[in-house]
N, C-alpha and C. Protein backbone atom coordinates (compact mmCIF):
# COMPACT_ATOMS: atom_id res chain seq x y z
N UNK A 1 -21.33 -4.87 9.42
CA UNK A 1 -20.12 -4.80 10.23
C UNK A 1 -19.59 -3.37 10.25
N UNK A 2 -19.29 -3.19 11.06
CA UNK A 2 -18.47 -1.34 11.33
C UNK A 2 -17.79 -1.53 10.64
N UNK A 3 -16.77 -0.51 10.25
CA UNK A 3 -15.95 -0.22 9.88
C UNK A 3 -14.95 0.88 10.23
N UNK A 4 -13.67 1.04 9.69
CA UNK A 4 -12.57 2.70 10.08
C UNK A 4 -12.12 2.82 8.64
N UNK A 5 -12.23 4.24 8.70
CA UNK A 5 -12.16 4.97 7.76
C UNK A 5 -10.56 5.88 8.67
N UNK A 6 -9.12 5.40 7.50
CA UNK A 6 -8.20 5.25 8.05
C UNK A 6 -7.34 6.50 7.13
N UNK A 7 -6.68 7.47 7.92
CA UNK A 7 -6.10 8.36 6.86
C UNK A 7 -4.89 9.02 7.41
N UNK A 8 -3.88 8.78 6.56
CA UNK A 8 -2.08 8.71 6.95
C UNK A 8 -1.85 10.19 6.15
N UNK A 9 -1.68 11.17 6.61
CA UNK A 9 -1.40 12.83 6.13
C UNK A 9 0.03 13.72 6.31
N UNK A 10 0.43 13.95 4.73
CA UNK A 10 1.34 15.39 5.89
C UNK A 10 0.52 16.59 4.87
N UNK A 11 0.33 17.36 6.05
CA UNK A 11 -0.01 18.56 5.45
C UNK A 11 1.16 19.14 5.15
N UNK A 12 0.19 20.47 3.56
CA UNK A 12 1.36 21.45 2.89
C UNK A 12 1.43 22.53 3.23
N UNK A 13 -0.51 22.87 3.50
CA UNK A 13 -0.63 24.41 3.17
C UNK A 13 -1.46 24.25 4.63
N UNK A 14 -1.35 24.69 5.67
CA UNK A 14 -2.34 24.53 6.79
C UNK A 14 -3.43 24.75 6.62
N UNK A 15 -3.41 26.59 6.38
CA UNK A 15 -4.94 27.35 5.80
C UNK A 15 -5.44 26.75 5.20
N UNK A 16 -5.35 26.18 3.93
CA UNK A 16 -5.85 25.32 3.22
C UNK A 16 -6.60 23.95 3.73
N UNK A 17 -5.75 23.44 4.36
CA UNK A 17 -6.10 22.06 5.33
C UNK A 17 -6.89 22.44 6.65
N UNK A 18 -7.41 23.80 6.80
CA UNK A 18 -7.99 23.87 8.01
C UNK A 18 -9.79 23.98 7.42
N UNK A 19 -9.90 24.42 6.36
CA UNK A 19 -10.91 24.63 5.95
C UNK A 19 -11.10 22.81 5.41
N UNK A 20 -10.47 22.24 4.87
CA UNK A 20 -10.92 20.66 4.43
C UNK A 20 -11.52 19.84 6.18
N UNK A 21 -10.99 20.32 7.19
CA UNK A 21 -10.94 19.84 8.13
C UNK A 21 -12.58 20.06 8.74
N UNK A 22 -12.64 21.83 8.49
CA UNK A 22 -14.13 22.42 9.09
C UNK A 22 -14.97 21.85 8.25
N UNK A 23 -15.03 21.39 7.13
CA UNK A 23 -15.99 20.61 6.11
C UNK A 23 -16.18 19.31 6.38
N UNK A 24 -14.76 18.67 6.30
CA UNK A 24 -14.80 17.06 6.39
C UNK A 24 -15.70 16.44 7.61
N UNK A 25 -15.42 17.42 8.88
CA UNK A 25 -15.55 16.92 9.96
C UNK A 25 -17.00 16.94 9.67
N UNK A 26 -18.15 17.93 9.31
CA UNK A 26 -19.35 17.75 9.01
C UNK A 26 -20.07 16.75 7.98
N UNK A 27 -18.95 16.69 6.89
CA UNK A 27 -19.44 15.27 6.28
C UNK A 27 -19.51 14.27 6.86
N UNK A 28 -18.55 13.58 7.49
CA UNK A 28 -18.40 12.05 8.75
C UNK A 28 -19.45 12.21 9.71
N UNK A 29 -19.88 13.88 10.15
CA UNK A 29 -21.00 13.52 11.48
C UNK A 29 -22.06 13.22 10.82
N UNK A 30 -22.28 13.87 9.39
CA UNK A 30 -23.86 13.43 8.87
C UNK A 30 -24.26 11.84 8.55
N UNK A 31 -22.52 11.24 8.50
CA UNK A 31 -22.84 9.90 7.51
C UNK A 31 -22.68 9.11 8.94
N UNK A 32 -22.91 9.51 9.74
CA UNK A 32 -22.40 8.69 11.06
C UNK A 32 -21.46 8.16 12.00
N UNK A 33 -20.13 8.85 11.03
CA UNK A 33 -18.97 8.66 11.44
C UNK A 33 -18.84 9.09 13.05
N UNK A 34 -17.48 8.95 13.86
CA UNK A 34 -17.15 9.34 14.73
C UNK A 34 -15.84 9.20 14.81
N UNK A 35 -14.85 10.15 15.27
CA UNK A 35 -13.85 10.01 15.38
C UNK A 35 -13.29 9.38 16.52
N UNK A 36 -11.92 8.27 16.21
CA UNK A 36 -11.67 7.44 17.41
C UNK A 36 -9.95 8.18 17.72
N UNK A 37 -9.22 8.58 16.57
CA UNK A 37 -8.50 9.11 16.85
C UNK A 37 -8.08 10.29 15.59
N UNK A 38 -7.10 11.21 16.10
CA UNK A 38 -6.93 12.62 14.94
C UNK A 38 -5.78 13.67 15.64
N UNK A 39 -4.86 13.10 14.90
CA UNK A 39 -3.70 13.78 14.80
C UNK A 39 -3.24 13.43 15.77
N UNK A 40 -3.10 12.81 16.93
CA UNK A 40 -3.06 12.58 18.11
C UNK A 40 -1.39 11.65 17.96
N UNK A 41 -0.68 11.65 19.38
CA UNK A 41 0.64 10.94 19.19
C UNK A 41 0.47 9.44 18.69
N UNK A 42 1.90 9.16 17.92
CA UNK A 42 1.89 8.21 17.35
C UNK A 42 3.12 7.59 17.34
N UNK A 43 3.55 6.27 16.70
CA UNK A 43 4.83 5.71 16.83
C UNK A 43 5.04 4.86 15.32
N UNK A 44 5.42 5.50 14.45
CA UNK A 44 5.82 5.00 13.62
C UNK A 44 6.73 3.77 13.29
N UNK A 45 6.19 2.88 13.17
CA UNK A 45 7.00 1.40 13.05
C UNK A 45 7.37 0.54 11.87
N UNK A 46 6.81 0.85 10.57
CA UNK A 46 7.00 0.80 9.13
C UNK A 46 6.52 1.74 8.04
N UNK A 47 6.65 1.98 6.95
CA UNK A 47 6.50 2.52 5.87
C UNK A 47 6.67 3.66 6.33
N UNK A 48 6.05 4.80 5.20
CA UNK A 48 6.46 6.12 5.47
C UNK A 48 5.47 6.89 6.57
N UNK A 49 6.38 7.64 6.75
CA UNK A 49 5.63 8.32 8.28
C UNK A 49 4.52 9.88 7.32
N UNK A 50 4.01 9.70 8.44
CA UNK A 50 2.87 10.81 7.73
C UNK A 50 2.52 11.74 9.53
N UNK A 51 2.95 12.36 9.74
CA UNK A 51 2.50 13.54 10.58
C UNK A 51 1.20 13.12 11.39
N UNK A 52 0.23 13.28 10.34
CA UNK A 52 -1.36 13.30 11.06
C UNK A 52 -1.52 12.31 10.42
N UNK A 53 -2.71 11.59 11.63
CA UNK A 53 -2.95 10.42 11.39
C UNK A 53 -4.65 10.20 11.82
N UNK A 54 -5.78 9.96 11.36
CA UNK A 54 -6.85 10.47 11.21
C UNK A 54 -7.69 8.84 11.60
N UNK A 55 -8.30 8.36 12.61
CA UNK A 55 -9.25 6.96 12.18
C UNK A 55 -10.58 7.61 12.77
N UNK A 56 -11.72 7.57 11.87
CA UNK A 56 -13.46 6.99 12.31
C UNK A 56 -13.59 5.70 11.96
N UNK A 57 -15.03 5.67 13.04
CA UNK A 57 -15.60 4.59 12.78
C UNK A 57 -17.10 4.84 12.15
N UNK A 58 -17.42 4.02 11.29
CA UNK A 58 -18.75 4.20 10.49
C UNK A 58 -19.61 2.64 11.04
N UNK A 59 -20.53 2.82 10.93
CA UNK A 59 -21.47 1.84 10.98
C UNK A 59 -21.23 0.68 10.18
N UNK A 60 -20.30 0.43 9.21
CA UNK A 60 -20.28 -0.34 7.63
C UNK A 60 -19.56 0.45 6.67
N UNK A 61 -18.98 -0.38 5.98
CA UNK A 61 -17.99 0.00 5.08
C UNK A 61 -18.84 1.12 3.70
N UNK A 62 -20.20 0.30 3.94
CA UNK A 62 -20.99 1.50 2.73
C UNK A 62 -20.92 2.42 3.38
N UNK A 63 -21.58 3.01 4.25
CA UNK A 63 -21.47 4.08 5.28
C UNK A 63 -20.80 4.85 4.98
N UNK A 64 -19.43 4.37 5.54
CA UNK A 64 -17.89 5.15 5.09
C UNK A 64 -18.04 5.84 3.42
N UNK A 65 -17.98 4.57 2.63
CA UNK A 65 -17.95 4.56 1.30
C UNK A 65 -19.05 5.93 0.66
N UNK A 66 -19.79 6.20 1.77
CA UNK A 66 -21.09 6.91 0.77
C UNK A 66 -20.59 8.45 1.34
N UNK A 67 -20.35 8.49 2.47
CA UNK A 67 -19.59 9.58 2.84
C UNK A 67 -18.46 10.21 1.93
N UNK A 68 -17.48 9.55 1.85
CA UNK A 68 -16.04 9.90 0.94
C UNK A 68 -16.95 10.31 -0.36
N UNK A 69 -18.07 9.75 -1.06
CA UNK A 69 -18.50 10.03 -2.40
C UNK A 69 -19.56 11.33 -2.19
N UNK A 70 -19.66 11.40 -1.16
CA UNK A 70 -20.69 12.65 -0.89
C UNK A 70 -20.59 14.03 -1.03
N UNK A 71 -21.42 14.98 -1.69
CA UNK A 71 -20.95 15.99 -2.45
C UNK A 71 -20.22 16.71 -1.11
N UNK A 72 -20.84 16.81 -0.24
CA UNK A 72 -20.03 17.50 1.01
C UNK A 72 -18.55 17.17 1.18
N UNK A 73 -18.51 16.11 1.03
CA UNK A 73 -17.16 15.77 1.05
C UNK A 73 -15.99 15.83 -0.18
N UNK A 74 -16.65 15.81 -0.65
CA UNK A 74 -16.12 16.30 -2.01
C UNK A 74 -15.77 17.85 -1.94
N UNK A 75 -16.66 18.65 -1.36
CA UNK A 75 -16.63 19.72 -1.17
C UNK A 75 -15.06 20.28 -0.54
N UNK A 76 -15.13 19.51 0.40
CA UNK A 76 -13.46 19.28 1.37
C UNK A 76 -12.94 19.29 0.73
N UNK A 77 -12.41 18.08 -0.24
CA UNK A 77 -11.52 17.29 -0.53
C UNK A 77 -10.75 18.68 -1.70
N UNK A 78 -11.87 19.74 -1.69
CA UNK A 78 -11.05 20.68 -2.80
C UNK A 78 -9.92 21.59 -2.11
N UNK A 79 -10.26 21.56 -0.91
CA UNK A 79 -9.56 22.02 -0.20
C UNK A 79 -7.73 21.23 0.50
N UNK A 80 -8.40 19.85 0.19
CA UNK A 80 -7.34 19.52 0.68
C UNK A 80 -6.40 18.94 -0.47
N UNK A 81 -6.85 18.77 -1.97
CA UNK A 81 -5.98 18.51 -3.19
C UNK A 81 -5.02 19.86 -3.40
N UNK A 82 -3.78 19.88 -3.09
CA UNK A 82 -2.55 20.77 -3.18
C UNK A 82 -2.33 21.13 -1.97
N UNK A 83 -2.91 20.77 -0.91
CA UNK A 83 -2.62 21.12 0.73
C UNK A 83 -1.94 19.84 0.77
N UNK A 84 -2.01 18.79 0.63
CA UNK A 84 -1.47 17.50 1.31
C UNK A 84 -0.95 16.54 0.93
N UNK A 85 -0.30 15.74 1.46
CA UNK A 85 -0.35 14.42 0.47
C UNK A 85 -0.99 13.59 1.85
N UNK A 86 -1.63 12.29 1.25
CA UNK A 86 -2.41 11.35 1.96
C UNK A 86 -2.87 10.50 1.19
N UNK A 87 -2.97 9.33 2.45
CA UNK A 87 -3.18 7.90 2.04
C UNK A 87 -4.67 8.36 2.58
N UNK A 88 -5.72 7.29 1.77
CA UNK A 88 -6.99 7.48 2.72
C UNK A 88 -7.70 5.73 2.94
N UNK A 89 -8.03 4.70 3.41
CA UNK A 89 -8.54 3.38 3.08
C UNK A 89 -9.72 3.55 4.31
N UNK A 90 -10.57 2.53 3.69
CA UNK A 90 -11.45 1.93 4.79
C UNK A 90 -11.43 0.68 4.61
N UNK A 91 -11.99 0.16 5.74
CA UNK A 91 -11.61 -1.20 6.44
C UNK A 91 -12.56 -1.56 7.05
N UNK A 92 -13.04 -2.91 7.49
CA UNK A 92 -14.45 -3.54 7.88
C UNK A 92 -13.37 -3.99 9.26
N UNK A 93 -13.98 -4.12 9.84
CA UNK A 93 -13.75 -4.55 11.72
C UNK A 93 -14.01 -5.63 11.60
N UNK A 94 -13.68 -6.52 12.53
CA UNK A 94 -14.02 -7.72 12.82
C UNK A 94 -14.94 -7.95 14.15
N UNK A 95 -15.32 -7.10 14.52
CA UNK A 95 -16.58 -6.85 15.41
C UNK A 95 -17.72 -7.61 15.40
């Protein structure tokens, strides 16, 4: 089953978050991801609001899952620990 790989952001440090961004985005294309939406307008209707708002879709929740654990992505993620705060989940579709 597909899945979205779902991520609620406010950035701290941009510079910082621009380089997690030029990385990340190459981790998700290798693992198959695709982006359905990113940063794009939004309407906040409960909990806390977060700026940027980030969904791919992966083939399957492993997919997703193997990506986020992937040294590449990991690689990012150094970039974006003290740039941000963020929620990150994945989720299986009902597809």
């Amino acid at each position: 089953m597909p899945a979205l790989w779902i991520a609620h952001v406010t950035v701290t440090d941009e510079e910082a978050y621009r380089r997690y961004a030029a990385i990340a985005t190459v981790a998700i294309a290798e693992h198959g991801g695709k982006f359905i939406a990113r940063g794009g307008r939004f309407v906040q209707l409960e909990g806390k609001e977060r700026p940027r708002n980030v969904v791919a879709r992966f083939d399957s929740v492993e997919a997703a899952e193997a990506c986020y654990r992937s040294e590449k992505y990991q690689e990012a993620l150094s970039h974006a620990r003290g740039a941000s705060e963020r929620e990150l989940l994945i989720v299986e579709t009902s597809e």
